[in-house]
Structure formats: C-alpha cells, structure tokens
PDB file of N, CA and C in Angstrom:
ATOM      1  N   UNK A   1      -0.834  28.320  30.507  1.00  0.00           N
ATOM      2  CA  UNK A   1      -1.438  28.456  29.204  1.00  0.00           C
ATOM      3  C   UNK A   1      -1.330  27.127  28.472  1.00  0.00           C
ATOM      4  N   UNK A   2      -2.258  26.817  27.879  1.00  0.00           N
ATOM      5  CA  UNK A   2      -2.536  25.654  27.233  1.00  0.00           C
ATOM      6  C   UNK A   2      -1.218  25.573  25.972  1.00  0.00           C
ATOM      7  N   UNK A   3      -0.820  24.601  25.021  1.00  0.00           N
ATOM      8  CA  UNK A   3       0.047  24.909  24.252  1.00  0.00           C
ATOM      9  C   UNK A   3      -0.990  23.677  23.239  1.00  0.00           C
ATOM     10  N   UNK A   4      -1.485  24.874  22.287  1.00  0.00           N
ATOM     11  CA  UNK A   4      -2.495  23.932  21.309  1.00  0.00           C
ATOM     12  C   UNK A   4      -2.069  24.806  20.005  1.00  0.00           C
ATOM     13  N   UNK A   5      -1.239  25.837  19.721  1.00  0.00           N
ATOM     14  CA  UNK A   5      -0.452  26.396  18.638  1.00  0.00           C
ATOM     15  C   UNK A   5       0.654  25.506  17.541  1.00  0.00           C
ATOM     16  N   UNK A   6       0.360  25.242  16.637  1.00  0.00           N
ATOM     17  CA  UNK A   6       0.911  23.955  15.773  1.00  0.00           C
ATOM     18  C   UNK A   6       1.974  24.791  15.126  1.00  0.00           C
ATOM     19  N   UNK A   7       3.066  24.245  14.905  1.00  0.00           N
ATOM     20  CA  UNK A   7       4.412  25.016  13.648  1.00  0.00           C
ATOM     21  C   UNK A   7       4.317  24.060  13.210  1.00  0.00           C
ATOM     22  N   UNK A   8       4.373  23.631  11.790  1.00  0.00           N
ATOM     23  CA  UNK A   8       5.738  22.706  10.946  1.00  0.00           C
ATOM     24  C   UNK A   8       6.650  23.498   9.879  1.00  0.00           C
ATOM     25  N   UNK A   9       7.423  22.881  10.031  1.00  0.00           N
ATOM     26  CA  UNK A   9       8.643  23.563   9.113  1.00  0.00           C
ATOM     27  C   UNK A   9       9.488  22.008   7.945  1.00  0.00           C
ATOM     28  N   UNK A  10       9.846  22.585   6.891  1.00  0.00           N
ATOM     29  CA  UNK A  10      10.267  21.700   6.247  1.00  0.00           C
ATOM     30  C   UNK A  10      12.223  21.981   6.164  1.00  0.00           C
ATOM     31  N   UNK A  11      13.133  21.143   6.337  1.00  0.00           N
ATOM     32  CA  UNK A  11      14.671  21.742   6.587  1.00  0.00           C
ATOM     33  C   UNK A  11      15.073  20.829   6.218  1.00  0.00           C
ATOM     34  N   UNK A  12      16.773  20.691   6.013  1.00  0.00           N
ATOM     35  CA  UNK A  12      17.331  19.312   5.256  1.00  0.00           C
ATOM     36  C   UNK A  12      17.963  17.746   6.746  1.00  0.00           C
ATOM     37  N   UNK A  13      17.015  16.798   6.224  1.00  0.00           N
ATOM     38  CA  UNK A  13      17.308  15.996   7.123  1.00  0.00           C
ATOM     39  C   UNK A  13      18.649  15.956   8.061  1.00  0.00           C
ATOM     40  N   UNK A  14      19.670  16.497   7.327  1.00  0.00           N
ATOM     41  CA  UNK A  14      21.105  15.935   7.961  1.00  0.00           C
ATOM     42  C   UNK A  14      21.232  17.263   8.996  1.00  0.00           C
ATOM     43  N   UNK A  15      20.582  18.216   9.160  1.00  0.00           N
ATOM     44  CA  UNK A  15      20.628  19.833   9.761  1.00  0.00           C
ATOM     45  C   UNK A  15      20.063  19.286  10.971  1.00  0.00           C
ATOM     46  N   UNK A  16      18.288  18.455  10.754  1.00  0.00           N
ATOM     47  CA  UNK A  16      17.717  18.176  11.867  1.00  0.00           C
ATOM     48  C   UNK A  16      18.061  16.769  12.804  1.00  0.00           C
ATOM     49  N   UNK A  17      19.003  15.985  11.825  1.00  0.00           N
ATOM     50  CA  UNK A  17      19.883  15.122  12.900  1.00  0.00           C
ATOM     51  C   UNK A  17      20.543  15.786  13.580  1.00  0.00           C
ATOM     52  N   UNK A  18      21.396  16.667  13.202  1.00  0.00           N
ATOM     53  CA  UNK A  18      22.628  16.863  13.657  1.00  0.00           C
ATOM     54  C   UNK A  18      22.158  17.886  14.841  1.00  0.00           C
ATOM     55  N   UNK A  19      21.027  18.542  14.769  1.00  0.00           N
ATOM     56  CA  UNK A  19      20.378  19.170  15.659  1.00  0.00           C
ATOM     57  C   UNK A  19      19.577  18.661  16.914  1.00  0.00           C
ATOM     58  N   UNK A  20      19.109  18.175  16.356  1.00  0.00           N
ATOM     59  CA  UNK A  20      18.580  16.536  17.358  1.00  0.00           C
ATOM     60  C   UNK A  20      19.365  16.396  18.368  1.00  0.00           C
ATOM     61  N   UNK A  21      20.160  15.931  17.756  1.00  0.00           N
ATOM     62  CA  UNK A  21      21.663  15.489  18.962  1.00  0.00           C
ATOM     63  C   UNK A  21      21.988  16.533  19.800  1.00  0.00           C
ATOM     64  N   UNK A  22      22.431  17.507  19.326  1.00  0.00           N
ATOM     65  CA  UNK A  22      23.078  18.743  19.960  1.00  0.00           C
ATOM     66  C   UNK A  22      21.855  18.485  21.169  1.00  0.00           C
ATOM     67  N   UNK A  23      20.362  18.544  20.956  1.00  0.00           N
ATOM     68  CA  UNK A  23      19.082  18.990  22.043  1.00  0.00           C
ATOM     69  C   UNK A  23      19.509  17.593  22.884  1.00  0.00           C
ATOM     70  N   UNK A  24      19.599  16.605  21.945  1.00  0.00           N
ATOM     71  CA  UNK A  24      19.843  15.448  23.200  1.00  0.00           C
ATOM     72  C   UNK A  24      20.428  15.266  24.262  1.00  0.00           C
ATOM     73  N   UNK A  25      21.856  15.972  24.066  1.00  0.00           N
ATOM     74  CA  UNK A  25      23.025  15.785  24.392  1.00  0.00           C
ATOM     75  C   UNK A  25      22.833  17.374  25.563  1.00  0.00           C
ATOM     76  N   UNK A  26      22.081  17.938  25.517  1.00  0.00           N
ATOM     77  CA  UNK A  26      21.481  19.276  26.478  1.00  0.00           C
ATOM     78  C   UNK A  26      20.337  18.937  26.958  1.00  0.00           C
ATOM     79  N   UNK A  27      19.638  17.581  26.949  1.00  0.00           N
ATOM     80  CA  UNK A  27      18.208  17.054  27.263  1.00  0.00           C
ATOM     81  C   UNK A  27      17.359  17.564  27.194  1.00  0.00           C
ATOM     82  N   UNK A  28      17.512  18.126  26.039  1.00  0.00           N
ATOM     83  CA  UNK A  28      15.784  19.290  25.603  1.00  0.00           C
ATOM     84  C   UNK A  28      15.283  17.696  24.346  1.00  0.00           C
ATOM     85  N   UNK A  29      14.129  18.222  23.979  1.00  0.00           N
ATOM     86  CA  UNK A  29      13.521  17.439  22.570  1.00  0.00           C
ATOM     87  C   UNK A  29      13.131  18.616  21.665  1.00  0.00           C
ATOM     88  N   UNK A  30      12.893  18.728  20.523  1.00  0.00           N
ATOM     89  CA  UNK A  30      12.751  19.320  19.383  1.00  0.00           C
ATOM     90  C   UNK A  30      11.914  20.775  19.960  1.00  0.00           C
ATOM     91  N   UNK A  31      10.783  20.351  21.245  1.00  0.00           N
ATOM     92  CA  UNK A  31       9.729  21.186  20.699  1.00  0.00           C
ATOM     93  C   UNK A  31      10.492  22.242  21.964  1.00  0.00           C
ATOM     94  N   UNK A  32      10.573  21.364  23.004  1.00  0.00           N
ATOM     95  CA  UNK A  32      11.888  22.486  24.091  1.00  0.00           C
ATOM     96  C   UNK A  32      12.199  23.410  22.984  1.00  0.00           C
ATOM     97  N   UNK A  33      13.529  22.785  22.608  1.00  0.00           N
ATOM     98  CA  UNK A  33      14.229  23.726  22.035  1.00  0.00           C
ATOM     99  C   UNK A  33      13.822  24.998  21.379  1.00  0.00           C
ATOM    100  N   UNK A  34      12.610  24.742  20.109  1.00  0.00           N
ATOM    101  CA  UNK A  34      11.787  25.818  19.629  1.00  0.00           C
ATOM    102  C   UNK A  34      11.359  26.624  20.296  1.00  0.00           C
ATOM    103  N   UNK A  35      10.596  25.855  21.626  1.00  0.00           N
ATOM    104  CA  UNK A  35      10.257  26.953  22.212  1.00  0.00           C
ATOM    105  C   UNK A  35      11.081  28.084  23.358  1.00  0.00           C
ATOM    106  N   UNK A  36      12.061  27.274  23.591  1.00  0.00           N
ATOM    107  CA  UNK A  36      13.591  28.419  24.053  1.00  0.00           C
ATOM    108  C   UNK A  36      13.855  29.372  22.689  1.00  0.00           C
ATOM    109  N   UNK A  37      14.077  28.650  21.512  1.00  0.00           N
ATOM    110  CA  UNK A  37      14.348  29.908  20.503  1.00  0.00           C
ATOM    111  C   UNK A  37      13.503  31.168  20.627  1.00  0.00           C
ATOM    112  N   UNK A  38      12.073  30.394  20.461  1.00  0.00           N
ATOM    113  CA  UNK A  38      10.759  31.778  20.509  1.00  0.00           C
ATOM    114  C   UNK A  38      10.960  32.530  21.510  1.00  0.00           C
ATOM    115  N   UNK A  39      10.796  31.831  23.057  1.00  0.00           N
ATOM    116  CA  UNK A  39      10.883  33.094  24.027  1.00  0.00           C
ATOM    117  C   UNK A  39      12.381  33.813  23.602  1.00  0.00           C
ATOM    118  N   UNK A  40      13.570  33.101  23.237  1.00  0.00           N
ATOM    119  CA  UNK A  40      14.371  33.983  23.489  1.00  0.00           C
ATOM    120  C   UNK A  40      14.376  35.397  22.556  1.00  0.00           C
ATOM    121  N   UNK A  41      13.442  35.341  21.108  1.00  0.00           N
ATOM    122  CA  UNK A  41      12.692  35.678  19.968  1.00  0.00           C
ATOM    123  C   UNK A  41      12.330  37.122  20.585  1.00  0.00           C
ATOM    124  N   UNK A  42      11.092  36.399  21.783  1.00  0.00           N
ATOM    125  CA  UNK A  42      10.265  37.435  22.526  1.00  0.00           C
ATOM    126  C   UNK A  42      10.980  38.337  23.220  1.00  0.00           C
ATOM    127  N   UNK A  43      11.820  37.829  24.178  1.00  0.00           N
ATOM    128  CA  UNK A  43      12.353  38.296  24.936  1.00  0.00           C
ATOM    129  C   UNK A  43      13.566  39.693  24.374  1.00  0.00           C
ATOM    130  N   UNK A  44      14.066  39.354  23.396  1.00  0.00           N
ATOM    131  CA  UNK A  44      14.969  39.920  22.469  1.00  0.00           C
ATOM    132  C   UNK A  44      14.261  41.018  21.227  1.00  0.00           C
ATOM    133  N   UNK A  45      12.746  41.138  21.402  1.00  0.00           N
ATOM    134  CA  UNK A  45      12.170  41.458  20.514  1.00  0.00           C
ATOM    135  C   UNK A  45      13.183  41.455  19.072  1.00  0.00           C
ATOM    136  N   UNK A  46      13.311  40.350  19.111  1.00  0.00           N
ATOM    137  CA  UNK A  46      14.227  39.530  17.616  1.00  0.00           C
ATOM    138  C   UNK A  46      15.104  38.881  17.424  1.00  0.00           C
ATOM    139  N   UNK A  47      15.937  38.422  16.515  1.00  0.00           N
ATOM    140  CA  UNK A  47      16.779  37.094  16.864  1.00  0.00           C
ATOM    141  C   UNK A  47      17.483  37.642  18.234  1.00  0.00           C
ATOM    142  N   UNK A  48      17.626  36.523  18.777  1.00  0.00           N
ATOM    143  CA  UNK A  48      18.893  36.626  19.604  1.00  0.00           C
ATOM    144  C   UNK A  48      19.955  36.062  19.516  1.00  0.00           C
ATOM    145  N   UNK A  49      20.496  36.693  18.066  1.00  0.00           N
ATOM    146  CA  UNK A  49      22.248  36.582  17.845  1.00  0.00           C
ATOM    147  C   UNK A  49      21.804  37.393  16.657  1.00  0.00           C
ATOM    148  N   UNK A  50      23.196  38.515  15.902  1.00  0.00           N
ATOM    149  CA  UNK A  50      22.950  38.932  15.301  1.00  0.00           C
ATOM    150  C   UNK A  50      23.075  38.137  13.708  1.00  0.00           C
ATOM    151  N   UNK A  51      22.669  39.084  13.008  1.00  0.00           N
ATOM    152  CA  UNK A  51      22.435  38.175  11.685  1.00  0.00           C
ATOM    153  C   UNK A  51      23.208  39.167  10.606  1.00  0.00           C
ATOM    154  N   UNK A  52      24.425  39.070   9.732  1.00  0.00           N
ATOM    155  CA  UNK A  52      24.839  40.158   8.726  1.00  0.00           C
ATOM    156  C   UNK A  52      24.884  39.734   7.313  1.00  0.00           C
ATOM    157  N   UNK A  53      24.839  40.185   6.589  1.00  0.00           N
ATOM    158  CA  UNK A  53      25.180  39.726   5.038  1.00  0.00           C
ATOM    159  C   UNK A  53      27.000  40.218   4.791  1.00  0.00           C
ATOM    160  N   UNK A  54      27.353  39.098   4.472  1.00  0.00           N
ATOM    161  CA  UNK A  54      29.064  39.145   4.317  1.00  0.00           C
ATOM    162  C   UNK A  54      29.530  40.265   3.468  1.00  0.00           C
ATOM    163  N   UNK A  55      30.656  40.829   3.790  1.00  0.00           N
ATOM    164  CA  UNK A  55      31.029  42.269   2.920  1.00  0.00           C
ATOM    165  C   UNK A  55      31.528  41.491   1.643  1.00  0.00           C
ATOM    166  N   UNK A  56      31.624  42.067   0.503  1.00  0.00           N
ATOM    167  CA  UNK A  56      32.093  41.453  -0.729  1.00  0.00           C
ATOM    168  C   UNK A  56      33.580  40.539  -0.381  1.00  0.00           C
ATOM    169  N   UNK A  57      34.279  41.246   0.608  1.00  0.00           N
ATOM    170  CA  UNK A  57      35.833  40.982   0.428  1.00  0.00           C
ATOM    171  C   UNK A  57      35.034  39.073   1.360  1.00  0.00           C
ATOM    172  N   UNK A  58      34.503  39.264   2.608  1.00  0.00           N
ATOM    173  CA  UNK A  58      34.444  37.717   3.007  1.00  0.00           C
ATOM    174  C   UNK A  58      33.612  37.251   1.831  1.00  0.00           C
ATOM    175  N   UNK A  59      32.602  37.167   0.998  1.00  0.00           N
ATOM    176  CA  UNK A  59      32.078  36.771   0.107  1.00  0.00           C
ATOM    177  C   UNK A  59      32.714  35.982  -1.122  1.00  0.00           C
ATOM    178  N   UNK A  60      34.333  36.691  -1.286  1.00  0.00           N
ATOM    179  CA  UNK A  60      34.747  36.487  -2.116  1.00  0.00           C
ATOM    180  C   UNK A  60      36.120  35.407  -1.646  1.00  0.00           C
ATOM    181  N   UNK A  61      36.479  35.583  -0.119  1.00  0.00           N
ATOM    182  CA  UNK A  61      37.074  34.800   0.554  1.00  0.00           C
ATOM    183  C   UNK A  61      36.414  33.276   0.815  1.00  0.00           C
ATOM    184  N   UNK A  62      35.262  33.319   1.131  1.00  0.00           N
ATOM    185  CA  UNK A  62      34.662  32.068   1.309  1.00  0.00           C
ATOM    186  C   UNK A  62      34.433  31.379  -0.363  1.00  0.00           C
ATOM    187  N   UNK A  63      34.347  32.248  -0.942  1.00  0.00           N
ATOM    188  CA  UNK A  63      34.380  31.130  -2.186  1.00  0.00           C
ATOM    189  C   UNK A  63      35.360  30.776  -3.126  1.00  0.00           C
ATOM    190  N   UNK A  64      36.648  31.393  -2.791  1.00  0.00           N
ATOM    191  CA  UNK A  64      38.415  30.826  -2.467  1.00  0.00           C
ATOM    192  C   UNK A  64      38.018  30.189  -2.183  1.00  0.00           C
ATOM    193  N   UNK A  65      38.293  29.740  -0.654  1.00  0.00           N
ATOM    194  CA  UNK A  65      38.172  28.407   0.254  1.00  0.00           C
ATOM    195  C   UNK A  65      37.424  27.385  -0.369  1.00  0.00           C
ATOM    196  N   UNK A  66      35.940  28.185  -0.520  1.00  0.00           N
ATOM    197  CA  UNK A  66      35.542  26.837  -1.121  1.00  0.00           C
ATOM    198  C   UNK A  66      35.663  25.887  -2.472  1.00  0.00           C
ATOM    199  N   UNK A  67      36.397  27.051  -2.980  1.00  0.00           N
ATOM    200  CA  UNK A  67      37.011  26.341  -4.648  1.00  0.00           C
ATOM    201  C   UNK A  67      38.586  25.867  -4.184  1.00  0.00           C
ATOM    202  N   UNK A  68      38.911  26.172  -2.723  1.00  0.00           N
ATOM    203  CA  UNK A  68      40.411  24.920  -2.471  1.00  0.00           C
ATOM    204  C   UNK A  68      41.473  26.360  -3.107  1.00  0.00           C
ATOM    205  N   UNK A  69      41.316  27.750  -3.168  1.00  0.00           N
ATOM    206  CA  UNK A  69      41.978  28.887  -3.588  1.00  0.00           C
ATOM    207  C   UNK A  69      42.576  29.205  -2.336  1.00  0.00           C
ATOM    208  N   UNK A  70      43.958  30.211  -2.837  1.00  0.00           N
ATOM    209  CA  UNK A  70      44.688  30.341  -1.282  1.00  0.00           C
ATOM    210  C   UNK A  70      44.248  29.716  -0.121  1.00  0.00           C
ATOM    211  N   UNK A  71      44.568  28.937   0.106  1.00  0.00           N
ATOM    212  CA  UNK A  71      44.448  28.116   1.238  1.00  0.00           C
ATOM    213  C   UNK A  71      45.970  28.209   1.736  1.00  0.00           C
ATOM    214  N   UNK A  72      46.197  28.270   3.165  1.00  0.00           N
ATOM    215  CA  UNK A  72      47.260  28.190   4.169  1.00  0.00           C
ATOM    216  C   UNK A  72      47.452  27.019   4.459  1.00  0.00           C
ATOM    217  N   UNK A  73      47.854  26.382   4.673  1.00  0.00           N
ATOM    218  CA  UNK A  73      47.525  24.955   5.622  1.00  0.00           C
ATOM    219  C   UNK A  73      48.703  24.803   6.128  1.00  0.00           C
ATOM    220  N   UNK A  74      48.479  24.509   7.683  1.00  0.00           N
ATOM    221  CA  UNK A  74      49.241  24.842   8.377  1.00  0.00           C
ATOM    222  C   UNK A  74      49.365  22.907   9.210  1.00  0.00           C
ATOM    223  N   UNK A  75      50.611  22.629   9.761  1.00  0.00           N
ATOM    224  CA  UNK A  75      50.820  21.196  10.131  1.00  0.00           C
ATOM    225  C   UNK A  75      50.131  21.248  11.549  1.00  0.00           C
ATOM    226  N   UNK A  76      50.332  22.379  12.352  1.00  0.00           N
ATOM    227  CA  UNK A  76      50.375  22.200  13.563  1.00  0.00           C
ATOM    228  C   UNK A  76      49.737  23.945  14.629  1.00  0.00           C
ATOM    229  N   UNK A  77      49.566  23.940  15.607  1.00  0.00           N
ATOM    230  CA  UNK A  77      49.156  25.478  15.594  1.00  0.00           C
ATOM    231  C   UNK A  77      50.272  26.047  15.566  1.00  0.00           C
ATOM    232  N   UNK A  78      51.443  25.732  16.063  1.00  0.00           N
ATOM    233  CA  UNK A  78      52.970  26.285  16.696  1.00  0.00           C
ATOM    234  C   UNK A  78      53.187  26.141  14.347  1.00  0.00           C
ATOM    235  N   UNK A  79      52.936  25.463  14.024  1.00  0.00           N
ATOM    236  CA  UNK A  79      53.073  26.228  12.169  1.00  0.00           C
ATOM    237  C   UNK A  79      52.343  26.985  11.941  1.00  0.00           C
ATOM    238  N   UNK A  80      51.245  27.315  12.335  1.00  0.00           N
ATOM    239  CA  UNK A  80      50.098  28.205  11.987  1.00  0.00           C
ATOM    240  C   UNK A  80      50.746  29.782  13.108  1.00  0.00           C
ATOM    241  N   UNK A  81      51.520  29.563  13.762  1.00  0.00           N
ATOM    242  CA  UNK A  81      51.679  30.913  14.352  1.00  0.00           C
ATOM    243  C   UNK A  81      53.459  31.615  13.564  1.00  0.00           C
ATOM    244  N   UNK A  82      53.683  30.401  13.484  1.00  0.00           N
ATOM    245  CA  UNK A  82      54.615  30.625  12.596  1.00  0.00           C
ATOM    246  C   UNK A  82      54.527  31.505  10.979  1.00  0.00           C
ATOM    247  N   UNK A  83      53.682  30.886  10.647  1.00  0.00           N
ATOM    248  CA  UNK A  83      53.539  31.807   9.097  1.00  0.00           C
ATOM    249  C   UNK A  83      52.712  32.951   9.588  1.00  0.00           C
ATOM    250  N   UNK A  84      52.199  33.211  10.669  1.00  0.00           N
ATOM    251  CA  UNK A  84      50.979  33.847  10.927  1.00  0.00           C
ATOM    252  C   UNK A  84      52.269  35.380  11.418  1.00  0.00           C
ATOM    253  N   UNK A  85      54.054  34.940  11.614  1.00  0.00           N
ATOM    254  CA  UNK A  85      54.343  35.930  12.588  1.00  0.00           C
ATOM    255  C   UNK A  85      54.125  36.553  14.066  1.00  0.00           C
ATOM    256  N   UNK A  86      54.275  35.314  14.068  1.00  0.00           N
ATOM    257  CA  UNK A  86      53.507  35.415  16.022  1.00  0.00           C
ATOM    258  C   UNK A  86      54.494  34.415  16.628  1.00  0.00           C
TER     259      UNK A  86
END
C-alpha cells in the first residue's frame, strides 16, 4: 500500500528531542515510530498501554512532591529500606 496519508502534530520541542533519541538509539526515525504506535493502535483496537486518571489521594501526593511536601529522602537504597522497615 502506497503511504500518501499526511499527520502533523504540534508538541513541546524538548518531548520531541528527547523522543528523537530514544527512536535513534532503537534505529527507527519519527515516522517508524508513529507508525508502530498506529498499528499497535490497530492491533489493540486502542491504546496499547492503559491510560487512568489519578485517584484524589495520588493527585494530592504528586502535588506534595511537587511543592518539595513530605518528601523522604533517603542517602542510599540500604537507607531507603531502612526507614521503609525492610
């Protein structure tokens, strides 16, 4: 089959570097890749990975973290299993 079907999409430059690379570094180029997403799209009749909206409690955890709120910080993993009780 011919491939004469056009996409553009508009996304934030530093997403499609950093994406870039990842395809490089797996030797696909941009349009590979898309088109592995789609069949896998097809194939999956829909994403193929699931997709959830965060329950209030992670909602409210991630934006702790991201305001620097309870945070653990741990030196080492053997400290991190330590406070963890393990």
């Amino acid at each position: 089959m011919s491939k004469s079907a056009m996409l553009r999409a508009r996304l934030e430059p530093e997403l499609k570097t950093h994406a870039e690379a990842i395809f490089s570094r797996l030797g696909l180029n941009p349009t590979q890749a898309i088109t592995i997403f789609y069949r896998q799209v097809e194939l999956h009749q829909g994403l193929p990975f699931s997709v959830a909206v965060p329950s209030a409690a992670t909602s409210r955890t991630f934006d702790a973290t991201d305001a620097g709120r309870d945070l653990v910080v741990c030196k080492d993993a053997g400290d991190m299993f330590k406070k963890l009780g393990i």
